[in-house]
C-alpha atoms as a PDB file:
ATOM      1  CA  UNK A   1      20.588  30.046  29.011  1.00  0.00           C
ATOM      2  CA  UNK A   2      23.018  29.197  26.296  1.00  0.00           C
ATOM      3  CA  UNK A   3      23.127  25.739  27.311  1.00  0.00           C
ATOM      4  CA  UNK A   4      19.326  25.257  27.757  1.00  0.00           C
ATOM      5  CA  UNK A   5      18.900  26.574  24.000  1.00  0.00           C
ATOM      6  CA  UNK A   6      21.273  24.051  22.570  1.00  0.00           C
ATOM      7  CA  UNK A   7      19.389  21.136  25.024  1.00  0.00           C
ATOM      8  CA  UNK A   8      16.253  22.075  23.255  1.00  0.00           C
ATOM      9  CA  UNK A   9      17.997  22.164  20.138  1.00  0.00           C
ATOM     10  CA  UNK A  10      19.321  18.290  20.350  1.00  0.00           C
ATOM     11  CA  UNK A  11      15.672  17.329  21.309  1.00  0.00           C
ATOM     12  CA  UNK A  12      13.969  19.006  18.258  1.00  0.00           C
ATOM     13  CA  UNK A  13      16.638  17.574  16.118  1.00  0.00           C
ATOM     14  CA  UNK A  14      16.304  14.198  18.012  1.00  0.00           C
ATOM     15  CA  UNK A  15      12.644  14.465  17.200  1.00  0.00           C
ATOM     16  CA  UNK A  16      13.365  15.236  13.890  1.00  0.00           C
ATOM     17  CA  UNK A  17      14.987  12.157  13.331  1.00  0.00           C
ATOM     18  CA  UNK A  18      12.725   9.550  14.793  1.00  0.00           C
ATOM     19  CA  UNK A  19       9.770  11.134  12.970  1.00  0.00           C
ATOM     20  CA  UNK A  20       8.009  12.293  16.502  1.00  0.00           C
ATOM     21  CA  UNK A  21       6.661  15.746  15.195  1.00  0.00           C
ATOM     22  CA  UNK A  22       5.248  14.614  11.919  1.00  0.00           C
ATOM     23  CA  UNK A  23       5.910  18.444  11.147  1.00  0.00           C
ATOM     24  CA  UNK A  24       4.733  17.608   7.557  1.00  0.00           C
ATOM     25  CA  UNK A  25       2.051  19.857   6.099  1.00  0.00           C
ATOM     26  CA  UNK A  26       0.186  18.151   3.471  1.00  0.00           C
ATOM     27  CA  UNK A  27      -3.779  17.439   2.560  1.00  0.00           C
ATOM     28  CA  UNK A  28      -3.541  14.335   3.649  1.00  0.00           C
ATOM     29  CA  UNK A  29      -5.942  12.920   6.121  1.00  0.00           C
ATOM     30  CA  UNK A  30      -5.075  10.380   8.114  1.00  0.00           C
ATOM     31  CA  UNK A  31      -7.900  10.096  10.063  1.00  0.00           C
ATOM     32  CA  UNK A  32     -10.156   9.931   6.848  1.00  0.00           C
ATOM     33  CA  UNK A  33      -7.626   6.702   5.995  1.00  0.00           C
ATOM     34  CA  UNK A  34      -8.977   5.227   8.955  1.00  0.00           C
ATOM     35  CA  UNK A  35     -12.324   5.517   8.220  1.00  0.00           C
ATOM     36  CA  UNK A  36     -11.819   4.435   4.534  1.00  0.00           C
ATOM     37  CA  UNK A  37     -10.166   1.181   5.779  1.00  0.00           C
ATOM     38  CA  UNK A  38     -13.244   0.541   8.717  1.00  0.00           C
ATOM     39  CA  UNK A  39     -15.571   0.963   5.374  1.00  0.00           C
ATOM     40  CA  UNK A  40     -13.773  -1.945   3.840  1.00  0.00           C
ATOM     41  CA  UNK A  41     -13.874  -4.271   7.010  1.00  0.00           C
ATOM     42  CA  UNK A  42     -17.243  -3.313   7.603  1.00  0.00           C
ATOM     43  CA  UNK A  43     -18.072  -5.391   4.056  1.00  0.00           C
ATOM     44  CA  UNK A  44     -16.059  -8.333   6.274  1.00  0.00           C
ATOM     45  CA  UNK A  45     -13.398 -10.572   4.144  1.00  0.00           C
ATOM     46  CA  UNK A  46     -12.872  -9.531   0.741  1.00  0.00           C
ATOM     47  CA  UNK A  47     -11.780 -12.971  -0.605  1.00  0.00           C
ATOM     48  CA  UNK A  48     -12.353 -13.282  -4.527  1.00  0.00           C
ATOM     49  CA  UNK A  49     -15.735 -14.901  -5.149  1.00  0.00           C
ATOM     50  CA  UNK A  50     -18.168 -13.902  -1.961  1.00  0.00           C
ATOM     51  CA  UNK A  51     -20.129 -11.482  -1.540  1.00  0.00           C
ATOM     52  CA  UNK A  52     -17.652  -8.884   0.479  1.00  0.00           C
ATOM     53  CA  UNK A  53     -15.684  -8.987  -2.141  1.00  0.00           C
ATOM     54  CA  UNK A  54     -17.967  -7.975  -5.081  1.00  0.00           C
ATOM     55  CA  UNK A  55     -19.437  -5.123  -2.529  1.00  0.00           C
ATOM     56  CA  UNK A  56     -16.046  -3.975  -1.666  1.00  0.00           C
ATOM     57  CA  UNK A  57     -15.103  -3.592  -5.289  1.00  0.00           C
ATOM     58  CA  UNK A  58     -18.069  -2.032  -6.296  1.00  0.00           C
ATOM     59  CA  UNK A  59     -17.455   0.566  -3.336  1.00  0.00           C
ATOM     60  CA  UNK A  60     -13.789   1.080  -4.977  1.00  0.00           C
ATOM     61  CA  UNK A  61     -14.885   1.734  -8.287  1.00  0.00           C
ATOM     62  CA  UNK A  62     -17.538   4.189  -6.700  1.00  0.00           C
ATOM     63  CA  UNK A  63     -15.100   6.197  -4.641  1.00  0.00           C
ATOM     64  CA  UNK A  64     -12.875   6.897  -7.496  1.00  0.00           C
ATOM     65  CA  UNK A  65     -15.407   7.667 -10.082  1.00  0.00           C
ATOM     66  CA  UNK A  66     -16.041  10.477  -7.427  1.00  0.00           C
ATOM     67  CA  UNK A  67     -12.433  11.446  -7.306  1.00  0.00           C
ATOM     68  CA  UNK A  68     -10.113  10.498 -10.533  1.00  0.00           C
ATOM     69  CA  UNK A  69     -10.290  11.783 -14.192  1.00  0.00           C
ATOM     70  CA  UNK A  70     -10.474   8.261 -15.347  1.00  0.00           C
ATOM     71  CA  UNK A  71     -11.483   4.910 -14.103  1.00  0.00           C
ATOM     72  CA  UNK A  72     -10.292   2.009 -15.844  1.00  0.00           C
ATOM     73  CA  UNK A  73     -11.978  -1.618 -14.605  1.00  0.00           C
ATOM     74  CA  UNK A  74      -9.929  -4.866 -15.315  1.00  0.00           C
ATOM     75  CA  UNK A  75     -12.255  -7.422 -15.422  1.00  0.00           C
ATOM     76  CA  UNK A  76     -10.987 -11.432 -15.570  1.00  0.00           C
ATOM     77  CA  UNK A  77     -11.854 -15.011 -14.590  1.00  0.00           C
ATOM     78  CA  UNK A  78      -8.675 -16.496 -13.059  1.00  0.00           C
ATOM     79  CA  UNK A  79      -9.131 -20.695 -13.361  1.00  0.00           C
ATOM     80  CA  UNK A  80      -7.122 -21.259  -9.686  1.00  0.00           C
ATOM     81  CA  UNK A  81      -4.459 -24.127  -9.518  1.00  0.00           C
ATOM     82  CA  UNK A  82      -6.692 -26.578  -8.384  1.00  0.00           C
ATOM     83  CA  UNK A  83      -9.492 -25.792 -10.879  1.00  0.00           C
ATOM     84  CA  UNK A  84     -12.099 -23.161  -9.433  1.00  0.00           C
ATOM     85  CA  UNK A  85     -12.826 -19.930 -11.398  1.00  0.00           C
ATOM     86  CA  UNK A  86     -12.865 -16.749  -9.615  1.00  0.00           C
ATOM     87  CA  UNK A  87     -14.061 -13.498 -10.448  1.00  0.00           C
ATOM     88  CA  UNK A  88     -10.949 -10.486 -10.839  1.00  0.00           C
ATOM     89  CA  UNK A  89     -11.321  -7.069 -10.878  1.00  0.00           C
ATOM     90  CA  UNK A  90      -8.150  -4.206 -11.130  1.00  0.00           C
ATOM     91  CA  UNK A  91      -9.336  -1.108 -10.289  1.00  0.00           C
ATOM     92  CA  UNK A  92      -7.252   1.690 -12.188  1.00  0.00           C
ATOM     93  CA  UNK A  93      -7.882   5.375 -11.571  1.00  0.00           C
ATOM     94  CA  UNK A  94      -5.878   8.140 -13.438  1.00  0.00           C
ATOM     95  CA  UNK A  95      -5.776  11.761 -11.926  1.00  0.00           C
ATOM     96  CA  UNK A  96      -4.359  13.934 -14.376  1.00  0.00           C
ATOM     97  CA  UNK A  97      -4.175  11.619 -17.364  1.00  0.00           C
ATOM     98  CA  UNK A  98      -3.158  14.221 -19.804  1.00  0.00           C
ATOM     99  CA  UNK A  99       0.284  14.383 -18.140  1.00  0.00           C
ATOM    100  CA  UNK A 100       2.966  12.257 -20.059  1.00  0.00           C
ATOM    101  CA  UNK A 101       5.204  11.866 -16.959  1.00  0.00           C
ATOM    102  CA  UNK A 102       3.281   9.749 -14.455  1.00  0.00           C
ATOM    103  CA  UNK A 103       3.690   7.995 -10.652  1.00  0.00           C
ATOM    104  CA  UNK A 104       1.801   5.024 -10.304  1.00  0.00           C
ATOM    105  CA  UNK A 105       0.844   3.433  -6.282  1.00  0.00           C
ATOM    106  CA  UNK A 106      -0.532   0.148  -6.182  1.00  0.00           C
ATOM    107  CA  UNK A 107      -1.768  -1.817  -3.415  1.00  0.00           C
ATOM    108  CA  UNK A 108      -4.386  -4.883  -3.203  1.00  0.00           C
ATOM    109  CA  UNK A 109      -8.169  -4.758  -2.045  1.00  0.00           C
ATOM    110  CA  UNK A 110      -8.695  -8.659  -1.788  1.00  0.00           C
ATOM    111  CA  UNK A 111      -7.960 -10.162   1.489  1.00  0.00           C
ATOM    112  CA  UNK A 112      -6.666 -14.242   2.451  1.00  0.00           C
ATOM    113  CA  UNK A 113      -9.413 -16.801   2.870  1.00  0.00           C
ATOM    114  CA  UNK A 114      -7.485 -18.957   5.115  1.00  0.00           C
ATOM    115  CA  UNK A 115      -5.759 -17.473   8.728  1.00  0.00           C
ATOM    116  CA  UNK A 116      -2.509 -20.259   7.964  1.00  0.00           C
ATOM    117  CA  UNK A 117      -0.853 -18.026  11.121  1.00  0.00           C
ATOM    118  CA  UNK A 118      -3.859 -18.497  13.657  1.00  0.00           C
ATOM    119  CA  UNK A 119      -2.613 -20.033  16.975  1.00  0.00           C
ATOM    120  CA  UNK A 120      -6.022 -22.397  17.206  1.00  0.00           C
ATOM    121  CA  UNK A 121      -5.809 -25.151  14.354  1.00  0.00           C
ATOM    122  CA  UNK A 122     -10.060 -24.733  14.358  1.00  0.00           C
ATOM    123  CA  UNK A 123      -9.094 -20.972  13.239  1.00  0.00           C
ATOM    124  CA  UNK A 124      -6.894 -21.583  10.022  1.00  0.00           C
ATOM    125  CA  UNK A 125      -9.503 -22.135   7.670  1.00  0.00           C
ATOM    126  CA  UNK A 126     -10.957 -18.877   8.167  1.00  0.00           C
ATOM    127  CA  UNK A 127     -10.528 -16.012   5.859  1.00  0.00           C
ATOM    128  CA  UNK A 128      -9.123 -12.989   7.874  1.00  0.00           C
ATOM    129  CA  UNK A 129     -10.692  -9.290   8.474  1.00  0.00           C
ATOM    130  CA  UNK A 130      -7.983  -7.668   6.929  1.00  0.00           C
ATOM    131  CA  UNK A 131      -8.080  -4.365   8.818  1.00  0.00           C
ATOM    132  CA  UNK A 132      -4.138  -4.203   8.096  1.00  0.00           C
ATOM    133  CA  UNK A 133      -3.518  -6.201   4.960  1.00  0.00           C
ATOM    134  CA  UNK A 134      -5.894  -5.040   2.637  1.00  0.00           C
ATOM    135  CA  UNK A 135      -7.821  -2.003   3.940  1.00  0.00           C
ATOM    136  CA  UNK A 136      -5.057  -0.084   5.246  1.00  0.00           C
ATOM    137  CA  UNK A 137      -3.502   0.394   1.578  1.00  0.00           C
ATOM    138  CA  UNK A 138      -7.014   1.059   0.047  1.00  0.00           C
ATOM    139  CA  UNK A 139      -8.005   3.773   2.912  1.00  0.00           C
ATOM    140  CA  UNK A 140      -4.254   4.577   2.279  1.00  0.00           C
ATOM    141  CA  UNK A 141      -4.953   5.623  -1.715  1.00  0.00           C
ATOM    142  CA  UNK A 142      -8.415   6.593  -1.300  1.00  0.00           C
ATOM    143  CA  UNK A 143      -7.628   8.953   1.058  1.00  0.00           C
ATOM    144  CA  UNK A 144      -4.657  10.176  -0.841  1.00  0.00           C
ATOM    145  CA  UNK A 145      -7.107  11.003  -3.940  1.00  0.00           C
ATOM    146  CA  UNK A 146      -9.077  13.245  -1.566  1.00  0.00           C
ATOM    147  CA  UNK A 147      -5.523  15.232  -1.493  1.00  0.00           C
ATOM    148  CA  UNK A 148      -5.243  15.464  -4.480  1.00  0.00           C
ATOM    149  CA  UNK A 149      -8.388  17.174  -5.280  1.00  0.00           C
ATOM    150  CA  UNK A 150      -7.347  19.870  -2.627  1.00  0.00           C
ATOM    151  CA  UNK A 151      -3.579  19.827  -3.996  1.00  0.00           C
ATOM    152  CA  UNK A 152      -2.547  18.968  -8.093  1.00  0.00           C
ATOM    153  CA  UNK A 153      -0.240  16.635  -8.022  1.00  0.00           C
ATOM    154  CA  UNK A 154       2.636  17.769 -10.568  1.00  0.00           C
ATOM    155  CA  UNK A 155       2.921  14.406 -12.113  1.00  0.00           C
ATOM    156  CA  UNK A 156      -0.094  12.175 -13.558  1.00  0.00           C
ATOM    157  CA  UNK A 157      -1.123  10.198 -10.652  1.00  0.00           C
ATOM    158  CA  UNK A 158      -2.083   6.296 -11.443  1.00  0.00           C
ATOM    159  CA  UNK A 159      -3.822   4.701  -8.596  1.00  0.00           C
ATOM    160  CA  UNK A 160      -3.931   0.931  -9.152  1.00  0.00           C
ATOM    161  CA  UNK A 161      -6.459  -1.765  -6.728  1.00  0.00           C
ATOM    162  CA  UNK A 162      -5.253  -4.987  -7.689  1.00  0.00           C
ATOM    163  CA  UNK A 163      -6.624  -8.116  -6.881  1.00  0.00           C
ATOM    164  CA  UNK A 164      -6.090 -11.519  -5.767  1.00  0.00           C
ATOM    165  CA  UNK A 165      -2.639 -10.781  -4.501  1.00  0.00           C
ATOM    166  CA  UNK A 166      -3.307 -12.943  -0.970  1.00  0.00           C
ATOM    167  CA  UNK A 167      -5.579 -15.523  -2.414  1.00  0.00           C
ATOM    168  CA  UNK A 168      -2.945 -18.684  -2.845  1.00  0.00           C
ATOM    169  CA  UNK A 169       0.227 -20.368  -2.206  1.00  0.00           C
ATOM    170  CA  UNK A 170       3.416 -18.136  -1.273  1.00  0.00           C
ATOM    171  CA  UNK A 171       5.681 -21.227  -0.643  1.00  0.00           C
ATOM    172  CA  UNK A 172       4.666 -23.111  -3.744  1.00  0.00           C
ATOM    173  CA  UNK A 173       3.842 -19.563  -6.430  1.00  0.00           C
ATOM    174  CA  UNK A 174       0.349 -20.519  -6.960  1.00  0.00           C
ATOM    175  CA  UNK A 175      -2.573 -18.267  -7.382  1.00  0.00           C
ATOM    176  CA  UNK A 176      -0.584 -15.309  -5.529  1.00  0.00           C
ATOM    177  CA  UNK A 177      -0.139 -11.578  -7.105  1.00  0.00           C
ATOM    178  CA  UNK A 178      -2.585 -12.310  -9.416  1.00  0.00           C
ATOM    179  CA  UNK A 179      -4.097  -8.629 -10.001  1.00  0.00           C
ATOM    180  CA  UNK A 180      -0.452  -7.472 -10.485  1.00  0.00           C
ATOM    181  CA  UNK A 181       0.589 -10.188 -12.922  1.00  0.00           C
ATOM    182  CA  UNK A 182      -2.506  -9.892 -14.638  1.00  0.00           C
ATOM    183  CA  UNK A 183      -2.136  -5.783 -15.016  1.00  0.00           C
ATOM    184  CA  UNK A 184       1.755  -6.211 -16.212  1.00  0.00           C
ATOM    185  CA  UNK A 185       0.212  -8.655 -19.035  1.00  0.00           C
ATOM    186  CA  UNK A 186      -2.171  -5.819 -19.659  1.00  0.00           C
ATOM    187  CA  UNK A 187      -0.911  -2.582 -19.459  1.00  0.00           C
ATOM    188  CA  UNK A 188      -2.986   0.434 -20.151  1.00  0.00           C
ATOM    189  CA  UNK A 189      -0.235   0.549 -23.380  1.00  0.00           C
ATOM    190  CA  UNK A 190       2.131  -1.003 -24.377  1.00  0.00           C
ATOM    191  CA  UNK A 191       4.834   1.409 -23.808  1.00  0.00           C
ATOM    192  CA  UNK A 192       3.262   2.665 -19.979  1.00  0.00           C
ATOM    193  CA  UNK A 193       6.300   3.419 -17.955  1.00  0.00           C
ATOM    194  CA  UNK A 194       5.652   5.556 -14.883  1.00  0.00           C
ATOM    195  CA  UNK A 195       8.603   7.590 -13.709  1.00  0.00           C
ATOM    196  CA  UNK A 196       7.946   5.494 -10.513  1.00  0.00           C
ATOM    197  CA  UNK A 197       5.752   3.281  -8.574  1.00  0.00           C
ATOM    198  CA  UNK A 198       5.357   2.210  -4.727  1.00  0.00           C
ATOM    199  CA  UNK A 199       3.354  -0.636  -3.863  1.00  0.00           C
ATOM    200  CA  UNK A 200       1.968   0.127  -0.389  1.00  0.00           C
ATOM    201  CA  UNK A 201       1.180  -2.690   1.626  1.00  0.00           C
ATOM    202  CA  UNK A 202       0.424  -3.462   5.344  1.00  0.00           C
ATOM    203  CA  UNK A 203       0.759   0.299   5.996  1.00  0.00           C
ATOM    204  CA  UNK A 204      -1.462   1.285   8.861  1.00  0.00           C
ATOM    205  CA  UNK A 205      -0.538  -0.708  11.840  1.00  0.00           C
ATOM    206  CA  UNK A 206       0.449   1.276  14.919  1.00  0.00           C
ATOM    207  CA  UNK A 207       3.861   1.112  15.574  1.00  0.00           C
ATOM    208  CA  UNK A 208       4.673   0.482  11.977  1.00  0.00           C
ATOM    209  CA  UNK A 209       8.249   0.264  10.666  1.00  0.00           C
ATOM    210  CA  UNK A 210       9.143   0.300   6.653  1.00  0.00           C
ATOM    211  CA  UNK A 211      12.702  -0.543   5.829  1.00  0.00           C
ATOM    212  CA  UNK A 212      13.987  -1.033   2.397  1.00  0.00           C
ATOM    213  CA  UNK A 213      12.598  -4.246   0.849  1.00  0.00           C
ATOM    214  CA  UNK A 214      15.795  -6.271  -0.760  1.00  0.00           C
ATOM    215  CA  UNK A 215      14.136  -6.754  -4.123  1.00  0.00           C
ATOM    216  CA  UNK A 216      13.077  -2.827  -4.134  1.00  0.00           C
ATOM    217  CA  UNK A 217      16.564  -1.823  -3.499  1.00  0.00           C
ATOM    218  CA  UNK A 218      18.571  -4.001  -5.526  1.00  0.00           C
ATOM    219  CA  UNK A 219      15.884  -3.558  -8.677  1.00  0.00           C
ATOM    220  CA  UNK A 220      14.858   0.169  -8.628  1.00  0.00           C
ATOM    221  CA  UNK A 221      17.685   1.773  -6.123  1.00  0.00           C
ATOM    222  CA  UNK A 222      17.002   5.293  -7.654  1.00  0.00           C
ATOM    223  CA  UNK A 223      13.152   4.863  -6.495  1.00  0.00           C
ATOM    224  CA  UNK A 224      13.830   3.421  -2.748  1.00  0.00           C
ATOM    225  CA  UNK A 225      16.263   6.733  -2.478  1.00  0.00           C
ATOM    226  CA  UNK A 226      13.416   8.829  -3.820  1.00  0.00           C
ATOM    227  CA  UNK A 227      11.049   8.075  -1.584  1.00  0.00           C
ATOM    228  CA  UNK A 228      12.919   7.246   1.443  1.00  0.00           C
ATOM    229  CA  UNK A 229      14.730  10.615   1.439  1.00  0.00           C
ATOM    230  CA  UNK A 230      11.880  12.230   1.012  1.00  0.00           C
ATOM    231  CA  UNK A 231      10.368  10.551   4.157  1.00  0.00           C
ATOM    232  CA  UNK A 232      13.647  11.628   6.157  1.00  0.00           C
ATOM    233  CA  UNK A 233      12.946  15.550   4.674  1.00  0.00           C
ATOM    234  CA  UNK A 234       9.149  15.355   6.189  1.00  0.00           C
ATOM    235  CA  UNK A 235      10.740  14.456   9.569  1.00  0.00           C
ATOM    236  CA  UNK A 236       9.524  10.241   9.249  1.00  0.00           C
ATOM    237  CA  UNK A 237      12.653   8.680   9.929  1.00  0.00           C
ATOM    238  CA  UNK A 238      11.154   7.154  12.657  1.00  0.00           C
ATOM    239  CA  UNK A 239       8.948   5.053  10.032  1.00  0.00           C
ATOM    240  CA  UNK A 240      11.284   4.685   7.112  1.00  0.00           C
ATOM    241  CA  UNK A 241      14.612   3.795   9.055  1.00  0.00           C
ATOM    242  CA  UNK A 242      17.675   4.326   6.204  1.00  0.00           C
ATOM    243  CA  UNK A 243      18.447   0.598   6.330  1.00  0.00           C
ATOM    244  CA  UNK A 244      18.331  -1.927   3.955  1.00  0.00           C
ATOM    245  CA  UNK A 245      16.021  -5.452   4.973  1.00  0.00           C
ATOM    246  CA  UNK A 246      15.565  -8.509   3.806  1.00  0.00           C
ATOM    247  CA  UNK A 247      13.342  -9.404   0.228  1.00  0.00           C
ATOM    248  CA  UNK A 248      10.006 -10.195   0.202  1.00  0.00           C
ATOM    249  CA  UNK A 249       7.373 -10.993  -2.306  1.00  0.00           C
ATOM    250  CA  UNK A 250       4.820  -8.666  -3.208  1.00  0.00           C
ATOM    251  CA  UNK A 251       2.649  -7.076  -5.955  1.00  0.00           C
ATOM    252  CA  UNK A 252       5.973  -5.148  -6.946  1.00  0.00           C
ATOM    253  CA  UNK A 253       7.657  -8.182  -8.314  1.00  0.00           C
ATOM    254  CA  UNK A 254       5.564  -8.462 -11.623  1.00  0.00           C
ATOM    255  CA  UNK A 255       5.373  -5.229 -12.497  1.00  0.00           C
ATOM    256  CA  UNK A 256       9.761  -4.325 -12.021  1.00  0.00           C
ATOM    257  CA  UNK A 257       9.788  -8.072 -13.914  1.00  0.00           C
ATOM    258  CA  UNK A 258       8.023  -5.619 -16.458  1.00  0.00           C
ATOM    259  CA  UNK A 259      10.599  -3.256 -16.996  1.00  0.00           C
ATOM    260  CA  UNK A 260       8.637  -0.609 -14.326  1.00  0.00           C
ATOM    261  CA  UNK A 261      10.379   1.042 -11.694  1.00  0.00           C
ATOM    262  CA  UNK A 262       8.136   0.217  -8.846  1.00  0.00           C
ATOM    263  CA  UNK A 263       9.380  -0.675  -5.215  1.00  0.00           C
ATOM    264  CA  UNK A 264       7.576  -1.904  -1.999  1.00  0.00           C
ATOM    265  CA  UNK A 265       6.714  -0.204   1.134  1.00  0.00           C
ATOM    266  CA  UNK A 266       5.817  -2.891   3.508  1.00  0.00           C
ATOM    267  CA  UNK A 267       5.903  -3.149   7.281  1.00  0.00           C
ATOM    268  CA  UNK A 268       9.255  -5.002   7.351  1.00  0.00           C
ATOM    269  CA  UNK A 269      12.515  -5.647   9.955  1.00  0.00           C
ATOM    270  CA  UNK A 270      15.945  -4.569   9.038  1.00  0.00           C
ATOM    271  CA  UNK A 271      15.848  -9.036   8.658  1.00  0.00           C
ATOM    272  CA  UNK A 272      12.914  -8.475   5.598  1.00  0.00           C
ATOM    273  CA  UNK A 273      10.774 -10.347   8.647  1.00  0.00           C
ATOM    274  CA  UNK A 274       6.849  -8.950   8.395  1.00  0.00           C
ATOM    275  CA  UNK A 275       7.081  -7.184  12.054  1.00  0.00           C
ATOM    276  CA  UNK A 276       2.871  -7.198  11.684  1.00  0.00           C
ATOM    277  CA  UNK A 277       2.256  -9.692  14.717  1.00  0.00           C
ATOM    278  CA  UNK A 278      -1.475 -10.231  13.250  1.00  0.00           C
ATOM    279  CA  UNK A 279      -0.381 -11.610   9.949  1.00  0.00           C
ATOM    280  CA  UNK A 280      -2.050 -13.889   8.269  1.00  0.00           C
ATOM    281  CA  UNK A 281      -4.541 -14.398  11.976  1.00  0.00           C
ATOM    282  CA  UNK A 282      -8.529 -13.635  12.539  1.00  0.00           C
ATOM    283  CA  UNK A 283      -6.788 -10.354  15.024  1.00  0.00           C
ATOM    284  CA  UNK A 284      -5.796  -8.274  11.773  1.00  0.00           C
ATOM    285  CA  UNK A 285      -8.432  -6.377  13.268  1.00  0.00           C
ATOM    286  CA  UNK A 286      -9.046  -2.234  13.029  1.00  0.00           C
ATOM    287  CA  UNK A 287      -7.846  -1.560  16.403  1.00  0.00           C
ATOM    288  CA  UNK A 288      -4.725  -2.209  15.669  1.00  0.00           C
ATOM    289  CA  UNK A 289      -4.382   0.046  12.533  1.00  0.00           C
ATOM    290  CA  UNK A 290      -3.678   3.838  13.678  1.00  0.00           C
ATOM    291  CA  UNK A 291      -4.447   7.449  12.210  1.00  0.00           C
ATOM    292  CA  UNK A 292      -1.103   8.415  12.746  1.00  0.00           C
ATOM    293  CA  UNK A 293       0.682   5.711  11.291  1.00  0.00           C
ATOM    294  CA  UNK A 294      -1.439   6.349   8.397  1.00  0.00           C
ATOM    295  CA  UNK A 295      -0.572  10.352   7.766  1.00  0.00           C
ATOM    296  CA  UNK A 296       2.962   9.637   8.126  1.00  0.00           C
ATOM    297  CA  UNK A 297       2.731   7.447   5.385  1.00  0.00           C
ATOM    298  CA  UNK A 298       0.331   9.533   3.251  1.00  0.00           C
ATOM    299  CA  UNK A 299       2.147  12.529   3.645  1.00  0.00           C
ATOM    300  CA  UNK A 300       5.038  11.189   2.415  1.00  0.00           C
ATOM    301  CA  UNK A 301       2.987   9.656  -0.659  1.00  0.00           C
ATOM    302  CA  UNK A 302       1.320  12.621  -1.226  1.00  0.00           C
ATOM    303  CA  UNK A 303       4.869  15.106  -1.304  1.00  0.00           C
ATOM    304  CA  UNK A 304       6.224  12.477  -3.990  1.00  0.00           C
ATOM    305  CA  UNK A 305       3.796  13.871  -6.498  1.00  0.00           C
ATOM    306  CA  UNK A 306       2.890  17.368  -5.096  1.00  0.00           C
ATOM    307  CA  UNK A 307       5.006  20.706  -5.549  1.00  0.00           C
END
């Protein structure tokens, strides 16, 4: 009997450490997540200047006027490298703004006009759904406002939709991170400094791994411990493997150039390799995003900033 205990015992601590029993008791939905990202494909690509993108903002804005203290619009024309003029909007919504000490999350709403990735050549001049990069971060923060409601967070909580982060040129700089370059020229005040922030990115994919981005670790190391111990506490080590990866440019870059203390959660190999095989292609589609994928993260987001 002894020995059948202590069996059970190494499987339940096994468990434990993979992140199989998502034993983490938070408001967090999940399953609303999903739905919140399916609401955002359902206005198809968001790319800055069409129509889904104007709806999909609008429907931003709306959802946290029903859930923050204070909404905040950034509004901008952005004159692209090669001359066109596109329509910006940050979305940023405060829950509990009378609190001094304050955790801001960031991720982008826009989506990439062009699928560069897409095995057909006839496909890489379409823009892409966006199920995973894009909606799964806004269904990620929405959702996490609904939590909110139900639990206080114990810091001010900053939820910040930036856009135009996918709309350019990675290799060459151009016309990428544009929300979050635009919002660390324009900070709320001058002297805004959050405790912490997490830029969550490419978060809902089934199967979805998140190991320490190289820039988030070598410039906020105090945040990256934060948040990845507290995923290990929850019982997510499964998703947030204790290893260091590989750097990668995201809407965190601007804002730690800033002086913030922000870091990136991204779907990412212990390499810094996207492991997202849909990337960048037309099949970044919502069957491959997943509920659970999407509690594990929110309940870790949402027992960052709850008692």
């Amino acid at each position: 009997m002894l020995g059948f205990l202590c069996s059970l015992l190494l499987v339940a601590s096994s468990c434990e450490q993979l992140g199989l029993n998502g034993g983490a008791e938070t408001a967090f939905s999940g399953e609303a997540a999903l739905r919140y990202a399916q609401a955002q494909v359902d206005f198809g690509p968001r790319v800055p200047g069409t129509e889904g993108h104007r709806r999909a903002g609008d429907w931003i804005i709306e959802q946290m006027r029903e859930r923050a203290d204070t909404v905040i619009v950034q509004e901008w024309m952005h004159v692209t490298y090669g001359g066109d003029t596109l329509p910006m909007r940050n979305v940023f919504a405060r829950v509990r703004p009378e609190l001094q000490q304050r955790v801001l999350y960031v991720t982008h709403w826009d989506t990439r006009p062009i699928a560069e990735n897409a095995d057909r050549r006839e496909d890489r001049d379409r823009p892409i759904p966006g199920a995973n990069d894009g909606a799964s971060g806004v269904g990620l923060l929405v959702a996490l406002a609904d939590a909110l409601i139900q639990t206080p967070p114990q810091f001010g909580v900053d939820l910040l939709f930036v856009d135009g982060e996918d709309y350019g040129d990675f290799g060459a700089n151009r016309d990428v991170l544009i929300g979050s370059r635009y919002f660390a020229a324009n900070l709320p005040r001058e002297d805004y400094r959050p405790l912490f922030g997490v830029v969550w990115d490419m978060v809902g994919a089934d199967g979805a791994t998140f190991h320490q981005e190289g820039y988030s670790a070598q410039g906020a190391p105090e945040v990256v411990t934060r948040v990845w111990q507290r995923a290990a506490e929850l019982g997510y080590g499964r998703y947030f493997p204790q290893r260091v990866g590989g750097p990668i440019t995201d809407d965190h870059l601007p804002l730690l150039e800033k002086g913030l203390r922000v870091i990136d959660v991204i779907d990412i190999d212990a390499r810094g390799q996207l492991r997202y095989p849909h990337h960048h292609r037309l099949s970044d589609t919502m069957d491959k995003l997943s509920a659970r994928t999407l509690q594990a993260v929110g309940d870790v987001a949402t027992a960052l900033v709850t008692p």
